[in-house]
Protein backbone atom coordinates (compact mmCIF):
# COMPACT_ATOMS: atom_id res chain seq x y z
CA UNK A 1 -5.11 -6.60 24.83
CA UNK A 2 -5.69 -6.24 20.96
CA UNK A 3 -7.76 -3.42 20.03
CA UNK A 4 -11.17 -4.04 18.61
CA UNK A 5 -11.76 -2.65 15.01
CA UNK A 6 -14.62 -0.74 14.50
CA UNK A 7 -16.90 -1.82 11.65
CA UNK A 8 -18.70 0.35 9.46
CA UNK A 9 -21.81 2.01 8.57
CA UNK A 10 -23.03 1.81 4.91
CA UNK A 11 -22.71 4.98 3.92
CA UNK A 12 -19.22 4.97 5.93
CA UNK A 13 -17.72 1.51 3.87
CA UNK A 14 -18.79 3.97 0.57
CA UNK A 15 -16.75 6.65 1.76
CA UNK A 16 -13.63 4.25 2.73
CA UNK A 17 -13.86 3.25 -0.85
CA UNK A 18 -13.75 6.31 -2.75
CA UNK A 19 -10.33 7.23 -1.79
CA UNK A 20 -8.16 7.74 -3.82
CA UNK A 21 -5.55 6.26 -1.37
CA UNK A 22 -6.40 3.57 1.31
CA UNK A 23 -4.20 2.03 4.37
CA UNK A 24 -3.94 -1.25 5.14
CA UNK A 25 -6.05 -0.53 8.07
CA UNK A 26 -8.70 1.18 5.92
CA UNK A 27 -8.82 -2.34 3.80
CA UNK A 28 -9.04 -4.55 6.92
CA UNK A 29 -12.01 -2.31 8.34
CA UNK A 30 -14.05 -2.87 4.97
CA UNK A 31 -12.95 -6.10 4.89
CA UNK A 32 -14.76 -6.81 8.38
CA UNK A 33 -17.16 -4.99 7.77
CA UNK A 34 -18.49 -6.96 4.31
CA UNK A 35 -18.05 -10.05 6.34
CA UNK A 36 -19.35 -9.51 9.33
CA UNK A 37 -22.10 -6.91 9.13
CA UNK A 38 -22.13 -3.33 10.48
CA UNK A 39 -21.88 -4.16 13.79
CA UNK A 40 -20.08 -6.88 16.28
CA UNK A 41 -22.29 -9.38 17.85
CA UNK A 42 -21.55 -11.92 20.60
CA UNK A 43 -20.09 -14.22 17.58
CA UNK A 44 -17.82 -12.03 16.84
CA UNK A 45 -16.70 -10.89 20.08
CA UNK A 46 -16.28 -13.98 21.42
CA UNK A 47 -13.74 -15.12 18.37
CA UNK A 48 -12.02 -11.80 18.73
CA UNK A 49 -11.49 -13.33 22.38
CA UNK A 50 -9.79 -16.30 21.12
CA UNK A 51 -7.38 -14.76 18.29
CA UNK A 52 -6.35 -11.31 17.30
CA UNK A 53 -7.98 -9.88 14.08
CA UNK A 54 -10.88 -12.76 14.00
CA UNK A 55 -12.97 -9.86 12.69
CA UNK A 56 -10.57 -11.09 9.63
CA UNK A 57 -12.21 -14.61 9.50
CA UNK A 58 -14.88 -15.26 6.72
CA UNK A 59 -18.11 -16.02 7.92
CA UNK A 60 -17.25 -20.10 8.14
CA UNK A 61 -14.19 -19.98 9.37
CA UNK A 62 -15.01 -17.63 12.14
CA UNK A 63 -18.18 -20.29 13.20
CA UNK A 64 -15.80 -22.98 13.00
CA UNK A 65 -13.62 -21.62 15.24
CA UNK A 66 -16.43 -20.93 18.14
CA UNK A 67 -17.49 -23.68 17.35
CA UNK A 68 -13.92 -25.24 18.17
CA UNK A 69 -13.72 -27.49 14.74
CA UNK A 70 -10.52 -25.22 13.91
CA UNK A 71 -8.08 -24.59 16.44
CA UNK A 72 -6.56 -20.98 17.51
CA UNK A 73 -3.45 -21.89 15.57
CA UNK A 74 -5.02 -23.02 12.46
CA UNK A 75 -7.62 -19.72 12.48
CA UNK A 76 -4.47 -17.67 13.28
CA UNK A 77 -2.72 -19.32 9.91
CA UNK A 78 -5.95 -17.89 7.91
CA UNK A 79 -6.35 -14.96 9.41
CA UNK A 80 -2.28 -13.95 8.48
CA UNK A 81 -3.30 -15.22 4.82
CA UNK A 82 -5.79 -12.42 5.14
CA UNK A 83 -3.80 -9.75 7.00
CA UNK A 84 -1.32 -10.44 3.66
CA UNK A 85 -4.70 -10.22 1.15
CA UNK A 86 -5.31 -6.68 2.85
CA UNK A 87 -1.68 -5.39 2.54
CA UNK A 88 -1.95 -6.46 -1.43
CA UNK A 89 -5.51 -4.63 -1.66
CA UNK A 90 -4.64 -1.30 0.12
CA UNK A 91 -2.01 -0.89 -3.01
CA UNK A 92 -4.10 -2.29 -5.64
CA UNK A 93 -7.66 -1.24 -5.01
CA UNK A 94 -7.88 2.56 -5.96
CA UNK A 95 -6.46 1.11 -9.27
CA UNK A 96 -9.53 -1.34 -9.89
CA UNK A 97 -11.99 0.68 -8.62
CA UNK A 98 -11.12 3.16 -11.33
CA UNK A 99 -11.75 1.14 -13.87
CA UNK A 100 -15.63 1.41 -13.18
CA UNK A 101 -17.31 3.93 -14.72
CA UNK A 102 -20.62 3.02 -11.94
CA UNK A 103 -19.49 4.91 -8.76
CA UNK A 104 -22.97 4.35 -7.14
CA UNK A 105 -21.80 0.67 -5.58
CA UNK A 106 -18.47 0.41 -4.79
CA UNK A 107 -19.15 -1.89 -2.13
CA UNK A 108 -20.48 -4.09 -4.50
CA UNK A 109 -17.56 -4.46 -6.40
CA UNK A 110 -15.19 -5.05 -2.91
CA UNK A 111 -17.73 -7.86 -1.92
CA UNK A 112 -17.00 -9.54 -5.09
CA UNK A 113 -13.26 -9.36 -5.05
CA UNK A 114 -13.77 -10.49 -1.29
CA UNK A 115 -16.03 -13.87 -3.35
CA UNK A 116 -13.44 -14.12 -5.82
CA UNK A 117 -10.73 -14.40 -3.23
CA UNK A 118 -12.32 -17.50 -1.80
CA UNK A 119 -13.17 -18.67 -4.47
CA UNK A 120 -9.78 -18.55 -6.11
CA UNK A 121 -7.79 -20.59 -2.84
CA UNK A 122 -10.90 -23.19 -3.03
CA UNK A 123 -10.64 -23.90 -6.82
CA UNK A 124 -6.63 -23.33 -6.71
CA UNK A 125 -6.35 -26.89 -4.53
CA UNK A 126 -9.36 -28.14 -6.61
CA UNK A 127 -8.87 -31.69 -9.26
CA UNK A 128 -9.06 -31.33 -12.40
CA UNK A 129 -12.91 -31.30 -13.77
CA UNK A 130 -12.65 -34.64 -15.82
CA UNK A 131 -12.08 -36.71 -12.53
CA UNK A 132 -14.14 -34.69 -10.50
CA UNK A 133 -16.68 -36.30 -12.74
CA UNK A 134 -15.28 -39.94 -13.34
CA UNK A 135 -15.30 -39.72 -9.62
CA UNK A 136 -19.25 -38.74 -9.04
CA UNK A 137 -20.08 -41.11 -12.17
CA UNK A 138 -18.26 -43.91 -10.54
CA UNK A 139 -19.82 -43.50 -6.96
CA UNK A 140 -23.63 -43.04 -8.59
CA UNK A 141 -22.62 -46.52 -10.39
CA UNK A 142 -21.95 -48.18 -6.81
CA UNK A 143 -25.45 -46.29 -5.38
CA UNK A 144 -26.95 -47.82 -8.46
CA UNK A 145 -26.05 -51.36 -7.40
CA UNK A 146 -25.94 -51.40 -3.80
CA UNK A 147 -29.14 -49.99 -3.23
CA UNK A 148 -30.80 -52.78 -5.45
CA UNK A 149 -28.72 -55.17 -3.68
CA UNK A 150 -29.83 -53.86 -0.32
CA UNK A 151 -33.66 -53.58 -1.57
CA UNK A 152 -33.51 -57.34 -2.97
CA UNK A 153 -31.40 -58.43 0.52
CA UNK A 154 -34.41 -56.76 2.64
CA UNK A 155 -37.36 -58.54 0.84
CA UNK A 156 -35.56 -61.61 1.48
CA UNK A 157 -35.01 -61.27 4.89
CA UNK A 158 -38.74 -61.33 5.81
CA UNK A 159 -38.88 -61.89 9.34
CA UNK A 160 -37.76 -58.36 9.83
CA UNK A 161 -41.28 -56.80 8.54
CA UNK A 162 -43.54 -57.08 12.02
CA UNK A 163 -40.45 -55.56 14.12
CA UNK A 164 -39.44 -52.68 11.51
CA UNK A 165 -43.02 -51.61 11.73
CA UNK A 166 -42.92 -51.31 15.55
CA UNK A 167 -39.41 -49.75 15.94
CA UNK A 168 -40.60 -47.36 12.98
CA UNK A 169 -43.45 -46.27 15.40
CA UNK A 170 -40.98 -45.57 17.74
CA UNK A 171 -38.35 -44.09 16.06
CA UNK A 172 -40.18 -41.56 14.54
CA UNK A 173 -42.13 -40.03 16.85
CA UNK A 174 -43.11 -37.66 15.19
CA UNK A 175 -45.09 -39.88 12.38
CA UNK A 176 -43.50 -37.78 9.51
CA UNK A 177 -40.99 -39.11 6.87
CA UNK A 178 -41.16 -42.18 8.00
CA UNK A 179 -41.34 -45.66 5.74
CA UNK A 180 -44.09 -47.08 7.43
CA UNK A 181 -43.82 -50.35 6.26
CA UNK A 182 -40.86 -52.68 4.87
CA UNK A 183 -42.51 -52.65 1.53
CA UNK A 184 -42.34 -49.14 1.32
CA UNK A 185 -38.78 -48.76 2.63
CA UNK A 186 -37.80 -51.26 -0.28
CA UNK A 187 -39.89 -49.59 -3.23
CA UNK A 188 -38.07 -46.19 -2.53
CA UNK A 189 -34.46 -48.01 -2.64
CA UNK A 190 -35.69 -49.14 -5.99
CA UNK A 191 -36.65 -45.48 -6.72
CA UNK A 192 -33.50 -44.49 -5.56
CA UNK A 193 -31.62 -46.39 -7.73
CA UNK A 194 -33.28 -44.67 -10.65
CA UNK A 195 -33.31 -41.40 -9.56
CA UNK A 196 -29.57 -42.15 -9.39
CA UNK A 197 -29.94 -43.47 -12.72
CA UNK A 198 -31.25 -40.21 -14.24
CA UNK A 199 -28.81 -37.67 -12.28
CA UNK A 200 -26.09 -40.09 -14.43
CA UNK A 201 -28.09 -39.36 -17.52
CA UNK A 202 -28.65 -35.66 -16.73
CA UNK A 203 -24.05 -35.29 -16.01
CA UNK A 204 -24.02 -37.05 -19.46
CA UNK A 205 -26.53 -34.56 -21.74
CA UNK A 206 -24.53 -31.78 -19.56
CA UNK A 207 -27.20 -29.12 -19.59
CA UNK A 208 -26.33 -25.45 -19.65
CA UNK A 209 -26.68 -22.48 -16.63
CA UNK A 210 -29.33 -23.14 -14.14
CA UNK A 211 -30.09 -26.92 -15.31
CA UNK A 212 -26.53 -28.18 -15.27
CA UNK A 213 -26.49 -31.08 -12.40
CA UNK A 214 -22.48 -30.42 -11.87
CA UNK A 215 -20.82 -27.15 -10.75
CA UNK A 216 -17.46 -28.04 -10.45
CA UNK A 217 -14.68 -25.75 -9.90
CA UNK A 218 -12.15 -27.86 -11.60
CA UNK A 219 -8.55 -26.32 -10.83
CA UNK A 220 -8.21 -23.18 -13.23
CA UNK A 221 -7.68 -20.37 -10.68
CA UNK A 222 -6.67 -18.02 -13.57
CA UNK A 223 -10.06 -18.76 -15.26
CA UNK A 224 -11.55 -18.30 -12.14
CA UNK A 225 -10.25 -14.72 -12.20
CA UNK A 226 -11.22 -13.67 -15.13
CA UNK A 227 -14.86 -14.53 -14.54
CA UNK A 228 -15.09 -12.86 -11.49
CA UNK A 229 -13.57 -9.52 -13.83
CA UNK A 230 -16.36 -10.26 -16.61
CA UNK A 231 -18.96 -10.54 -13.82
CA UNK A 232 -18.04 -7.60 -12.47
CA UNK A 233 -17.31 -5.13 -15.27
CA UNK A 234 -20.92 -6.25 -16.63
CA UNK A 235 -22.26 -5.36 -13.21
CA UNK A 236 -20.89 -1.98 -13.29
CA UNK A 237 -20.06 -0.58 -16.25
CA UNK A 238 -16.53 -1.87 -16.26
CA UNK A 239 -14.13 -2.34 -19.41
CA UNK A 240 -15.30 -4.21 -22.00
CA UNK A 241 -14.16 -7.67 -22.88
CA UNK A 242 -11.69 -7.93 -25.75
CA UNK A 243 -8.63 -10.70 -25.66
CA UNK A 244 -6.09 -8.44 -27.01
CA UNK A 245 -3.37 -7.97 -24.86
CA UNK A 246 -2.72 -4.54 -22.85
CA UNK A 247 -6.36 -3.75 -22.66
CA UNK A 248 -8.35 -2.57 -19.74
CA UNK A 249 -9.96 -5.80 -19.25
CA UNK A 250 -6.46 -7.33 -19.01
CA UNK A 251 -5.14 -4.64 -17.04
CA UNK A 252 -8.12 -5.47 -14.57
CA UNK A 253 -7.59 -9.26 -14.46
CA UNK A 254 -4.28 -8.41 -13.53
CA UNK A 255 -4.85 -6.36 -10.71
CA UNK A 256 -7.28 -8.56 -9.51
CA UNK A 257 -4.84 -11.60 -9.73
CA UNK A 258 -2.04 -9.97 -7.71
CA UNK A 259 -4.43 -8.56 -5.03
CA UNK A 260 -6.11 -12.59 -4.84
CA UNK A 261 -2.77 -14.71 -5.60
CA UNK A 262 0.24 -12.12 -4.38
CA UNK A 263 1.93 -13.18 -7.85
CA UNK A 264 2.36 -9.95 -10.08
CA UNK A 265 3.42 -9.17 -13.28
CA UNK A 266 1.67 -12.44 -14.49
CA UNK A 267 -0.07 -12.88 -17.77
CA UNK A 268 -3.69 -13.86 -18.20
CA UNK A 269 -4.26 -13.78 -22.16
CA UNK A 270 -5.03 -18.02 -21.92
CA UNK A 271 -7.25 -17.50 -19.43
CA UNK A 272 -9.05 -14.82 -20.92
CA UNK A 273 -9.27 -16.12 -23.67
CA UNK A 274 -10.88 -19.35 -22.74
CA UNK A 275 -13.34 -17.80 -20.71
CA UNK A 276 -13.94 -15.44 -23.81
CA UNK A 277 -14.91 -18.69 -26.07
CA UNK A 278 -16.76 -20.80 -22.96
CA UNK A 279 -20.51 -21.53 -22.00
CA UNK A 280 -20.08 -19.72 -18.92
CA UNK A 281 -19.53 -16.55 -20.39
CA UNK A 282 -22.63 -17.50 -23.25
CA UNK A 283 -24.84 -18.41 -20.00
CA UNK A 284 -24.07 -14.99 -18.40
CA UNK A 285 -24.29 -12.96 -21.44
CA UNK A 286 -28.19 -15.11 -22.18
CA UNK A 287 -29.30 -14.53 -18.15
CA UNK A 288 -28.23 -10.35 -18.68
CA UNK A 289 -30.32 -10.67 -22.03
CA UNK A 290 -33.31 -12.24 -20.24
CA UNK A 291 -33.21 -9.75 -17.69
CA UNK A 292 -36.77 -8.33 -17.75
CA UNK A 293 -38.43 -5.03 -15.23
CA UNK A 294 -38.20 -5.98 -11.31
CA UNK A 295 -41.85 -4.29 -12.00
CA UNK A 296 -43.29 -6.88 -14.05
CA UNK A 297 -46.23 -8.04 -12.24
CA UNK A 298 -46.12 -11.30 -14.28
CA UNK A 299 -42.04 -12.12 -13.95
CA UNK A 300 -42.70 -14.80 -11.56
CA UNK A 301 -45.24 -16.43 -13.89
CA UNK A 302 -42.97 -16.34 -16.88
CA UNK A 303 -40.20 -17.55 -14.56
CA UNK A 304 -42.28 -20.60 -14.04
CA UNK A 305 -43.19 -21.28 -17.78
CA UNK A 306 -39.71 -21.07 -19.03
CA UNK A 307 -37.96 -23.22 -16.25
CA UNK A 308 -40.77 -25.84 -17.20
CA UNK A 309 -40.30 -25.59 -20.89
CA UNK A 310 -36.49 -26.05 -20.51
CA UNK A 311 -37.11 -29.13 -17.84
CA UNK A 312 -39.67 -30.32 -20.76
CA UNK A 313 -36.92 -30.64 -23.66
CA UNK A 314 -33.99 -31.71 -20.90
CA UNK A 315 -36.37 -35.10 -19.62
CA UNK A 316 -37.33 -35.61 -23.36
CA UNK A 317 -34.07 -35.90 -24.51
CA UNK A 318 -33.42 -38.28 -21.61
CA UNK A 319 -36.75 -40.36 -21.93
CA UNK A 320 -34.63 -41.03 -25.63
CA UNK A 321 -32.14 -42.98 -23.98
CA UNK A 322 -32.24 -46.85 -24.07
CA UNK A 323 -30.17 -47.79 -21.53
CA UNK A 324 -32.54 -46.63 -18.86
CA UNK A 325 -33.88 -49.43 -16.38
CA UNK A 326 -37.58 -49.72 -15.74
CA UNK A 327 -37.69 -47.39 -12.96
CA UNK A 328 -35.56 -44.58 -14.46
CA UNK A 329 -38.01 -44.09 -17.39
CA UNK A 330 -41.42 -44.39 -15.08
CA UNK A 331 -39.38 -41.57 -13.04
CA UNK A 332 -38.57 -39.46 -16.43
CA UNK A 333 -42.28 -40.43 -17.60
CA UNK A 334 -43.59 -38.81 -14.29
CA UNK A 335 -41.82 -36.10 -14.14
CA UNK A 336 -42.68 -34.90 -17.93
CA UNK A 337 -46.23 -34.96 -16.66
CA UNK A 338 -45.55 -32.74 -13.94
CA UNK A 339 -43.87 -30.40 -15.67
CA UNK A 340 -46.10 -30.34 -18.28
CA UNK A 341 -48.88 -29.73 -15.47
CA UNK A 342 -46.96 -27.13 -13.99
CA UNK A 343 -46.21 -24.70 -17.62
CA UNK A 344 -50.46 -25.32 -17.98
CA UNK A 345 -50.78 -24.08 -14.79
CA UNK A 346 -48.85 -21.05 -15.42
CA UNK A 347 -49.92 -20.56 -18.77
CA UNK A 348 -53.68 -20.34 -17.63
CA UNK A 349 -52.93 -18.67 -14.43
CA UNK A 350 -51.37 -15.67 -16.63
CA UNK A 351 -53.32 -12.21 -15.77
CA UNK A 352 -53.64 -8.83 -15.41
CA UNK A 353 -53.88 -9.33 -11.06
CA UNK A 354 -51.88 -10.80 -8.91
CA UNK A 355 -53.95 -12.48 -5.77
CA UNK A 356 -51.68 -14.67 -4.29
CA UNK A 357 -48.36 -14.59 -2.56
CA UNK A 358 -47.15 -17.57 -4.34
CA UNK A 359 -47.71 -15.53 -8.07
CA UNK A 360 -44.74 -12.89 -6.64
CA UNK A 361 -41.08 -13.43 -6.81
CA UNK A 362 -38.84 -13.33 -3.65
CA UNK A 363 -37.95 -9.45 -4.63
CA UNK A 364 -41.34 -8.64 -4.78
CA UNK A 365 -42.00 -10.31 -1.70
CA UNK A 366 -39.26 -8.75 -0.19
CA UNK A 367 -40.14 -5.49 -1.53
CA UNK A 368 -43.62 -6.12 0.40
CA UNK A 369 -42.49 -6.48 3.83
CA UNK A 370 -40.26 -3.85 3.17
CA UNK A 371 -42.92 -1.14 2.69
CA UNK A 372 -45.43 -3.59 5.56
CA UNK A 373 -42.75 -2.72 8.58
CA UNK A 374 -41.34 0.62 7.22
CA UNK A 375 -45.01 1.89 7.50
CA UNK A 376 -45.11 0.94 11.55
CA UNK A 377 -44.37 2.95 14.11
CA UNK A 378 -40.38 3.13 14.88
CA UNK A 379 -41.76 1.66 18.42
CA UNK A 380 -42.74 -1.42 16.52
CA UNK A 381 -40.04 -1.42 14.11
CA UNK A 382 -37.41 -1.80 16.75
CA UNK A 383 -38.97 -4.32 18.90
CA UNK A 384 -39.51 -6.30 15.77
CA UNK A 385 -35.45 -5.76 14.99
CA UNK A 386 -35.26 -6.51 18.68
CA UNK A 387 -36.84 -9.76 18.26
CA UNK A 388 -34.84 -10.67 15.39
CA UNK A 389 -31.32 -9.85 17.03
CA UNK A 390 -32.98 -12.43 20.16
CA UNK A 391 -32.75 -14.97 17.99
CA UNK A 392 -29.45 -14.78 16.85
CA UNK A 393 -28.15 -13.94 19.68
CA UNK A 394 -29.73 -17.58 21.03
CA UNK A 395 -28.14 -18.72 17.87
CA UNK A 396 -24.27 -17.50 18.63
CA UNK A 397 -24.93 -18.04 22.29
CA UNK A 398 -25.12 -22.29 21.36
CA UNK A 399 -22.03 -21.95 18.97
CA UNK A 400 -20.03 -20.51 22.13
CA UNK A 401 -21.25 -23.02 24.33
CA UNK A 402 -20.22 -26.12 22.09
CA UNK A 403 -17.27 -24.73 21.27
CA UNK A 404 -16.16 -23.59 25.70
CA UNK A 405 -17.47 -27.41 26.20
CA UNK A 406 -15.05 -28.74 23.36
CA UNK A 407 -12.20 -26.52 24.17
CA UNK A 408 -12.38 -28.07 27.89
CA UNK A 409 -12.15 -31.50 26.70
CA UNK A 410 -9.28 -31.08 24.87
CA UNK A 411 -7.50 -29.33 28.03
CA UNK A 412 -8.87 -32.03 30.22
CA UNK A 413 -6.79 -34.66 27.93
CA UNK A 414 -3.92 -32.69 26.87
């Protein structure tokens, strides 16, 4: 019988962290514990039933495995890719850490090597960007023309109308989301082609950070890297960018691609320096600029008027374009309106109060049921945790269920 790691408090992961020398048993405990919580629930246990070390599953693998779409021997693979990840980091991770001058999250900074790591493996076995996007372009082309095929085939094919009606009354029980008429099924093929249409369009004008319609990969794991690095070093005071070679920066790319990769001694000076020059990096830098007081009583407001200003320029640019059908510019025409209806409505809504819930961000919001349930009695406090653990626990309890049921039926024909 394995034994069961232990997972860790808050306060205890900080303390793991600060060492100036770790185990590789130290790094699989915080490793755990930033995946799976502070504590094991029936999830976990139940996977830790199956394999040894589960606890060293992400959080998708680890459901895929109750859940019996991976099998033992393929979670077992993953989980020895990890047990290999851990070795590297108990070595390497007082050495990155140090490079911080913020102390006060260390955590932080483990949970995004932990991203970075899975990032890295997905993007490693990732196509290049360019036919990433041929690719999408090509298959919005084909939606394009088969679903004006299929709305022109279904208008022909009249007799259809009286019986789609009454299976659509059927069907949806419910009464919601559903085409109620032929008619109306067609007309929203024909919007679908040009909402298709203008998703083409919007890969094409390629706008920047929150706008952009692609986030592809594309298969620069180096890049990758050095992003996570930049992220990280603006996060917490780390060292500065420069692309000269033998830095700190470099030194911490480095580190962090032999702890992710398991290839040392490797140099990263390309990458670097492409990431140094690229949009990504300008986005980043313009969101840390734009950064305003978690305190502003008006930051969801002026969230609202900029996103609309920047969707107002993006669909006017686009309404520019001539090779638009009919549809596609009534769509772009439309949704100018909206947004233009939407920055008014901001704009005039602008005040000293806030009244409504909708007016706060999801911090502030967060920050409000924060203070609601800290204020109740710990009674109430815990059986409102209680009732939130219920769920979850209903939650996990399905997961194992599918996954015993599936597990049988592959025994029952092996």
């Amino acid at each position: 019988m394995t034994k069961q790691r232990r997972l860790l408090s808050d306060d205890g992961l900080e303390q793991v962290l600060r060492r100036d020398e770790l185990t590789v048993e130290d790094v699989r405990i915080a490793l755990a514990t930033v995946r799976h919580g502070f504590k094991a629930d029936e999830l976990l246990a139940y996977a830790r039933s199956l394999v040894p070390d589960a606890d060293l599953l992400d959080g998708s693998a680890l459901r895929a495995l109750a859940r019996a779409d991976i099998t033992e021997d393929e979670a077992s693979k993953e989980i020895q890719k990890n047990r290999a990840f851990c070795a590297r980091l108990a070595g390497l991770l007082p050495s990155i850490l140090r490079l911080f001058d913020s102390r006060n999250n260390l955590a932080g900074i483990f949970r995004m090597i932990d991203d970075c790591y899975n990032d890295f493996h997905v993007t490693a076995v990732s196509r290049r960007k360019d036919r990433q996007t041929r690719e999408i372009k090509e298959g919005l082309a084909d939606a394009i023309k088969f679903s004006l095929k299929a709305a022109e085939a279904i208008e022909n094919a009249k007799l259809v109308g009286t019986e789609y009606q009454s299976f659509c009354e059927v069907y949806f029980l419910d009464g919601k989301n559903q085409p109620r008429y032929l008619d109306d099924l067609v007309e929203q093929l024909r919007m679908y082609s040009g909402v298709a249409e203008i998703v083409d369009s919007l890969i094409d004008l390629n706008p920047p950070g929150p706008f952009r319609t692609l986030y592809l990969s594309g298969n620069d794991a180096r890049t990758t890297v050095v992003e996570y690095a930049y992220h990280m070093c603006t996060m917490w005071n780390g060292p500065r960018l420069v692309t000269t070679p033998g830095s700190q920066f470099a030194d911490l790319c480095s580190f962090l691609f032999e702890a992710i990769s398991g290839q040392a001694d490797e140099g990263l000076s390309g990458a670097i320096n492409r990431y140094a020059r690229s949009d990504e990096r300008k986005q980043w830098d313009r969101e840390g600029q734009e950064e305003v007081s978690e305190d502003d009583n008006f930051l969801g407001l002026k969230g609202r008027m900029r996103f609309a200003q920047e969707n107002l320029r993006l669909y006017t640019a686009m309404a520019r374009r001539s090779t638009l059908s009919e549809m596609a510019k009534t769509l772009v025409a439309l949704r100018l309106q909206d947004e233009a209806n939407q920055y008014e409505e901001a704009k005039n809504t602008y005040g000293p109060n806030q009244v409504y819930l909708s007016q706060m961000n999801s911090e502030q919001i967060a920050t409000m049921f924060t203070d609601a349930i800290e204020s109740w009695r710990p009674d109430k406090q815990k059986d409102f945790a209680d009732f939130l653990e219920s769920k979850k626990a209903s939650l996990d309890a399905l997961e194992i269920k599918l996954g015993e049921s599936r597990r049988a039926a592959r025994d029952a024909t092996s």
